[in-house]
N, C-alpha and C. Protein backbone atom coordinates (compact mmCIF):
# COMPACT_ATOMS: atom_id res chain seq x y z
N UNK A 1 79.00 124.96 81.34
CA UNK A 1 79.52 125.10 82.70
C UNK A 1 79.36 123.77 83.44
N UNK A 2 80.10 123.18 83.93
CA UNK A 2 80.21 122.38 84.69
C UNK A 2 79.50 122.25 86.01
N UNK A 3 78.58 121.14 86.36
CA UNK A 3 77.54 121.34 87.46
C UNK A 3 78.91 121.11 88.48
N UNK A 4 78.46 121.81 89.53
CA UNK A 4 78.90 121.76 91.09
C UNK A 4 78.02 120.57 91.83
N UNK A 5 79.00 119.67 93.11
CA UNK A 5 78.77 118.82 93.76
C UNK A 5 78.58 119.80 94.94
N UNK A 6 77.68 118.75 95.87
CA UNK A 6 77.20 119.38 97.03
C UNK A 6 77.76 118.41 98.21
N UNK A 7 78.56 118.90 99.19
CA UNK A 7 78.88 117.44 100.36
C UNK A 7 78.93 118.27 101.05
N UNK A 8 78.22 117.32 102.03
CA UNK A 8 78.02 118.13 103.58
C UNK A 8 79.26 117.99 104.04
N UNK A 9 79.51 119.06 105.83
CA UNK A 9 80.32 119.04 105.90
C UNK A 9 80.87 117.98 107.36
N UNK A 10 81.83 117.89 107.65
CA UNK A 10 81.97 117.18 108.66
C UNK A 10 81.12 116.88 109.63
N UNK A 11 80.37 118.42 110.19
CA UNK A 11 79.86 118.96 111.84
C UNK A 11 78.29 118.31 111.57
N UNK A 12 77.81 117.75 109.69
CA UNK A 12 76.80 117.43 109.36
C UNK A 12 77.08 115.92 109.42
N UNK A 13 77.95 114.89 109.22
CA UNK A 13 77.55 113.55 109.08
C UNK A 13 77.11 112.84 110.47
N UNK A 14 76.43 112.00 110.14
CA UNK A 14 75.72 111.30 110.82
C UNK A 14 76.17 109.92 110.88
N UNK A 15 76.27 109.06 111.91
CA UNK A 15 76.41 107.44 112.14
C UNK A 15 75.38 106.50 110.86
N UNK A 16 74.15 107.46 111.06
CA UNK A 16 72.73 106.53 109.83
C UNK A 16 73.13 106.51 108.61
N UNK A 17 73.38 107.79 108.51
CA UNK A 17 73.83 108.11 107.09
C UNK A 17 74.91 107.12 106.54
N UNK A 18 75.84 107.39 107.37
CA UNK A 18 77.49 106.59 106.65
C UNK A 18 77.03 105.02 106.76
N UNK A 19 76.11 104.45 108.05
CA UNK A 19 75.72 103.43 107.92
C UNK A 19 74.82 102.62 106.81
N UNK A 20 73.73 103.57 106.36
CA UNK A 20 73.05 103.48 105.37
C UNK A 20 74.05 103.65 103.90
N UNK A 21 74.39 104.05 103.68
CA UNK A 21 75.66 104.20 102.45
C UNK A 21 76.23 103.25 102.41
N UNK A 22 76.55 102.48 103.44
CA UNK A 22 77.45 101.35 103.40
C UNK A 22 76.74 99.65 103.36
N UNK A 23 75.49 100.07 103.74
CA UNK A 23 74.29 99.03 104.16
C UNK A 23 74.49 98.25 102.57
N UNK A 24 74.73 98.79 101.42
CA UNK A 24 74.59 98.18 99.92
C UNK A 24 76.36 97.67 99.70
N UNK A 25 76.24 96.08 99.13
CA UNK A 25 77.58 95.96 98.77
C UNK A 25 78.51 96.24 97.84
N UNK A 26 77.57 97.38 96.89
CA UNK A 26 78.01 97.83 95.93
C UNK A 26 79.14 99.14 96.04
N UNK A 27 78.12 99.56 97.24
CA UNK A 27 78.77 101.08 97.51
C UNK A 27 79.51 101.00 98.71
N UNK A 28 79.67 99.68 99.36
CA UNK A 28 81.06 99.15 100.02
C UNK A 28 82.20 98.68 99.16
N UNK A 29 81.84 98.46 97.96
CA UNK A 29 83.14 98.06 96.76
C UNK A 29 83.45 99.23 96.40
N UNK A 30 82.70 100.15 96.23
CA UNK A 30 83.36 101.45 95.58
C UNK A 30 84.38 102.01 96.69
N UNK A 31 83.95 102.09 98.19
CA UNK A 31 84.52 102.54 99.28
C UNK A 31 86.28 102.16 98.96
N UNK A 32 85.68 100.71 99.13
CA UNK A 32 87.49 99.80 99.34
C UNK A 32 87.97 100.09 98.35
N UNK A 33 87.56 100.22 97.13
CA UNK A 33 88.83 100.71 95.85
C UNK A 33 89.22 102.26 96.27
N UNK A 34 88.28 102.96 96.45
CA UNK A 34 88.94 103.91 96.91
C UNK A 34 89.98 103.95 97.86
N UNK A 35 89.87 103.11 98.85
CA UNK A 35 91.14 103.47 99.91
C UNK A 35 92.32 102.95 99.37
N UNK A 36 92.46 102.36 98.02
CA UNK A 36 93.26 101.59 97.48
C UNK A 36 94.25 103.06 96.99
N UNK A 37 93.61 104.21 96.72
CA UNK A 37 94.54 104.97 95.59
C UNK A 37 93.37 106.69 95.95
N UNK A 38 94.19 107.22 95.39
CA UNK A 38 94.25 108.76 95.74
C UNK A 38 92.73 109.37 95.16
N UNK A 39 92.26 108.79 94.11
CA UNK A 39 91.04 109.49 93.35
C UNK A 39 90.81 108.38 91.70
N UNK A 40 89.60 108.14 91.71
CA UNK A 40 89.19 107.42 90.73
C UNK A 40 87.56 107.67 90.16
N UNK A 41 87.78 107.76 88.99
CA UNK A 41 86.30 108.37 88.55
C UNK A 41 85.11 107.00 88.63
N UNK A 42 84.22 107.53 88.45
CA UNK A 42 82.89 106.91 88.46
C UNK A 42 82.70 105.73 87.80
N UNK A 43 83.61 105.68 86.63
CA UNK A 43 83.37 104.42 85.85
C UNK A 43 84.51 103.56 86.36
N UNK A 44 85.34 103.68 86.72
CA UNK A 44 86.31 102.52 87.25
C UNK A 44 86.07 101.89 88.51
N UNK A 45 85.35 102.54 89.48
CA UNK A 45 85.21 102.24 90.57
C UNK A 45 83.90 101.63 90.65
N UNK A 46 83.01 101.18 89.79
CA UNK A 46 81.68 100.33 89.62
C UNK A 46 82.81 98.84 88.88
N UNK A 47 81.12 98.01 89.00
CA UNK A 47 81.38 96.80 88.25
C UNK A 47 81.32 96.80 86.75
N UNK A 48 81.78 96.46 85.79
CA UNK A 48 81.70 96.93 84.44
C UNK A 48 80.25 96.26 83.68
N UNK A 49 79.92 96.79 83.34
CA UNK A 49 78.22 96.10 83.10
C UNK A 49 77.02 97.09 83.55
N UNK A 50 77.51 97.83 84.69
CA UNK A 50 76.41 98.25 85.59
C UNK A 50 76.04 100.25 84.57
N UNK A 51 74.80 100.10 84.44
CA UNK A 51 74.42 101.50 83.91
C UNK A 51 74.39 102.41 84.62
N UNK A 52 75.06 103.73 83.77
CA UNK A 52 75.34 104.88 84.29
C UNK A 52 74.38 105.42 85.35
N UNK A 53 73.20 105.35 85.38
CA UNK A 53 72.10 105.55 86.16
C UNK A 53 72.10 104.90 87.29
N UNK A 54 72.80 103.85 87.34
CA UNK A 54 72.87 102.93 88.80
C UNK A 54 74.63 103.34 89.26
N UNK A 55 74.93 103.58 88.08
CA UNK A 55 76.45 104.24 89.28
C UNK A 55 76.45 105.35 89.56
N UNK A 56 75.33 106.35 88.57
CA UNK A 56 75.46 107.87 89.53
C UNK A 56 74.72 107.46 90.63
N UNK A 57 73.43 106.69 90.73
CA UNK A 57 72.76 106.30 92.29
C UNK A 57 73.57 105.82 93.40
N UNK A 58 74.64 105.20 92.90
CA UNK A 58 75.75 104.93 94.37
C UNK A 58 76.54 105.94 94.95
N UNK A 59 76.90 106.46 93.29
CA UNK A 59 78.00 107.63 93.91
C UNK A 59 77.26 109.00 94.53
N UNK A 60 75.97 108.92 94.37
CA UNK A 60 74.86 110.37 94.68
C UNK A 60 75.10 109.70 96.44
N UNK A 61 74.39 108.25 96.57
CA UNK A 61 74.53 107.98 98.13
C UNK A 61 75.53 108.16 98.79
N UNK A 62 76.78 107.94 97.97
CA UNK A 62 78.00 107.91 98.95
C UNK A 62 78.77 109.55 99.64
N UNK A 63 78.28 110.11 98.34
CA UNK A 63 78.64 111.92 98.53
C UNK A 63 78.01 112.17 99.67
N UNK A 64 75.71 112.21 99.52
CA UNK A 64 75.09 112.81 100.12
C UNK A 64 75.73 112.40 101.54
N UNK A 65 76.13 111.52 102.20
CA UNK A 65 76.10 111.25 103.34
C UNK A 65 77.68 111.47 103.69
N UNK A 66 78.62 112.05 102.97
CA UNK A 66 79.82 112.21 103.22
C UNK A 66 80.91 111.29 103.17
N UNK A 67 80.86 110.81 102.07
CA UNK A 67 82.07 109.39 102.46
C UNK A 67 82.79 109.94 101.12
N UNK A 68 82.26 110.53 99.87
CA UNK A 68 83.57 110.64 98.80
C UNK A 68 82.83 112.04 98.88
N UNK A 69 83.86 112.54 98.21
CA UNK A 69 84.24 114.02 97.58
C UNK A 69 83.98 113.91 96.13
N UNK A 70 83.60 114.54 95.16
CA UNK A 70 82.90 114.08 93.79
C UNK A 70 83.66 115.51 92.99
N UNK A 71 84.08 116.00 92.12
CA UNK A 71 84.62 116.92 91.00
C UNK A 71 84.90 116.44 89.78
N UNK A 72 84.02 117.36 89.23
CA UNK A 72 83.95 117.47 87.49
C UNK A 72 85.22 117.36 87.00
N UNK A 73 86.00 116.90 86.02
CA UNK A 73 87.19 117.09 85.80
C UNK A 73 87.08 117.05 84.38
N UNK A 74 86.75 117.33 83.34
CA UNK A 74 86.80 117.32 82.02
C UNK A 74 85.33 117.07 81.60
N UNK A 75 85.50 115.36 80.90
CA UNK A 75 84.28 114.85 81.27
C UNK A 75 83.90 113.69 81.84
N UNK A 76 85.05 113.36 82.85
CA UNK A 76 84.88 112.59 83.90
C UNK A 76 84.46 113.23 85.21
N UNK A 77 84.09 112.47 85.92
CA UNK A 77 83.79 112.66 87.33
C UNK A 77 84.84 111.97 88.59
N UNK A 78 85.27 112.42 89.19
CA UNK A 78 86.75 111.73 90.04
C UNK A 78 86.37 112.22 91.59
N UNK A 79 86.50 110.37 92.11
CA UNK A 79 85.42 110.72 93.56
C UNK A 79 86.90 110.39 94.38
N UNK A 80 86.81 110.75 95.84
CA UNK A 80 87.88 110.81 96.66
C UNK A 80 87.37 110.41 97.58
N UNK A 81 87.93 109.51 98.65
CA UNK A 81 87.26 108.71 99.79
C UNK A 81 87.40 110.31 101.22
N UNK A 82 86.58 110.16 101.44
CA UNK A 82 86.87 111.26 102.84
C UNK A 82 87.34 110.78 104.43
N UNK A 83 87.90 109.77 104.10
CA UNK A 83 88.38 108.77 104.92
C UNK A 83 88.67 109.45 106.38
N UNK A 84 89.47 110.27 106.34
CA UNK A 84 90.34 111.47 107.23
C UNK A 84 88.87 112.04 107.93
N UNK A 85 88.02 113.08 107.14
CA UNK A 85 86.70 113.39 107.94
C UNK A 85 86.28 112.60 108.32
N UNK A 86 85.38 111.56 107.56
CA UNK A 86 84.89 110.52 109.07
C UNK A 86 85.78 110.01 109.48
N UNK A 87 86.93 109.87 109.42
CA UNK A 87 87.58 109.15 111.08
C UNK A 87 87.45 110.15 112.31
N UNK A 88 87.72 111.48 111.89
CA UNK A 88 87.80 112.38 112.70
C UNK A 88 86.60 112.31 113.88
N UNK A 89 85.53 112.11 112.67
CA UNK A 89 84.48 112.63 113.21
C UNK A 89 83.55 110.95 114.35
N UNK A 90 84.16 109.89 113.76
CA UNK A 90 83.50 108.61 114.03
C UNK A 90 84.66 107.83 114.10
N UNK A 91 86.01 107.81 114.81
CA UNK A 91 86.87 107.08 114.91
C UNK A 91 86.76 105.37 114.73
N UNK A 92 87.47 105.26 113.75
CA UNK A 92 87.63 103.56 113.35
C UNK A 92 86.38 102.91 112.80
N UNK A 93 85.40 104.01 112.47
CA UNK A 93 84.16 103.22 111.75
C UNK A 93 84.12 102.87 110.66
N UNK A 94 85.10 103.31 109.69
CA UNK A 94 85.10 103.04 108.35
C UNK A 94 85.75 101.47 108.48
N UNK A 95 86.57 101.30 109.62
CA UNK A 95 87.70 100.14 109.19
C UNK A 95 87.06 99.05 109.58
N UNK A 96 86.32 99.27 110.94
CA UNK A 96 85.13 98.36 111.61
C UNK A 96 84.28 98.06 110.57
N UNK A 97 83.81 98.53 109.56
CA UNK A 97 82.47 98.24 108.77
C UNK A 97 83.46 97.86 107.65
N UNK A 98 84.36 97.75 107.21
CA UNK A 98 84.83 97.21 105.76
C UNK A 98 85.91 96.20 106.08
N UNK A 99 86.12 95.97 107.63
CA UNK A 99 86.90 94.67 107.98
C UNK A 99 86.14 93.78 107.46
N UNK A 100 85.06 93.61 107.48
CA UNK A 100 84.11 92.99 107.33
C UNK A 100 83.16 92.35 105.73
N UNK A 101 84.05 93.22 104.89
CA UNK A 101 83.51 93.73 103.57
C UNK A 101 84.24 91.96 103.05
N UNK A 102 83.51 91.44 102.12
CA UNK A 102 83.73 90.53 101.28
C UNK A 102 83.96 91.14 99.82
């Protein structure tokens, strides 16, 4: 059986949170490829080199605090930017913090 992802929901994110998620430039690279395209799994959206254990640790930060959406899909994992909820919820913070992204 396929484990289930847990993401909070909108009425739960926080400014710290999405700030802290984004505080690493790793898990600001994963962000920007995402806004690039509709859904991309776990291994494309890291640097190639980096161990599975350090890309589930980005993608665990980026879920817990609400920025991707995460689903099992075979035996990949395919994360989705939640771009739409936090804007809703924190207007223009995603674009403000990754104008900025090198």
């Amino acid at each position: 059986m396929a484990r289930m992802f847990s993401h909070p929901s909108t009425k739960d994110l926080t400014m710290d949170g999405i700030l802290y998620a984004l505080s690493d430039p790793i898990r600001r690279s994963i962000v920007m490829k995402l806004m690039t395209c509709d859904e991309m799994s776990c291994s494309k959206s890291c640097a190639e080199g980096m161990s599975p254990s350090t890309i589930s640790f980005h993608h665990k930060t980026l879920r817990e605090n609400g920025l991707i959406r995460s689903e099992k899909k075979g035996v990949s994992v395919i994360n989705t930017l939640r771009k739409d909820e936090v804007d809703k919820k924190f207007p223009g913070l995603l674009d403000a913090i990754l104008k900025f992204h090198k």
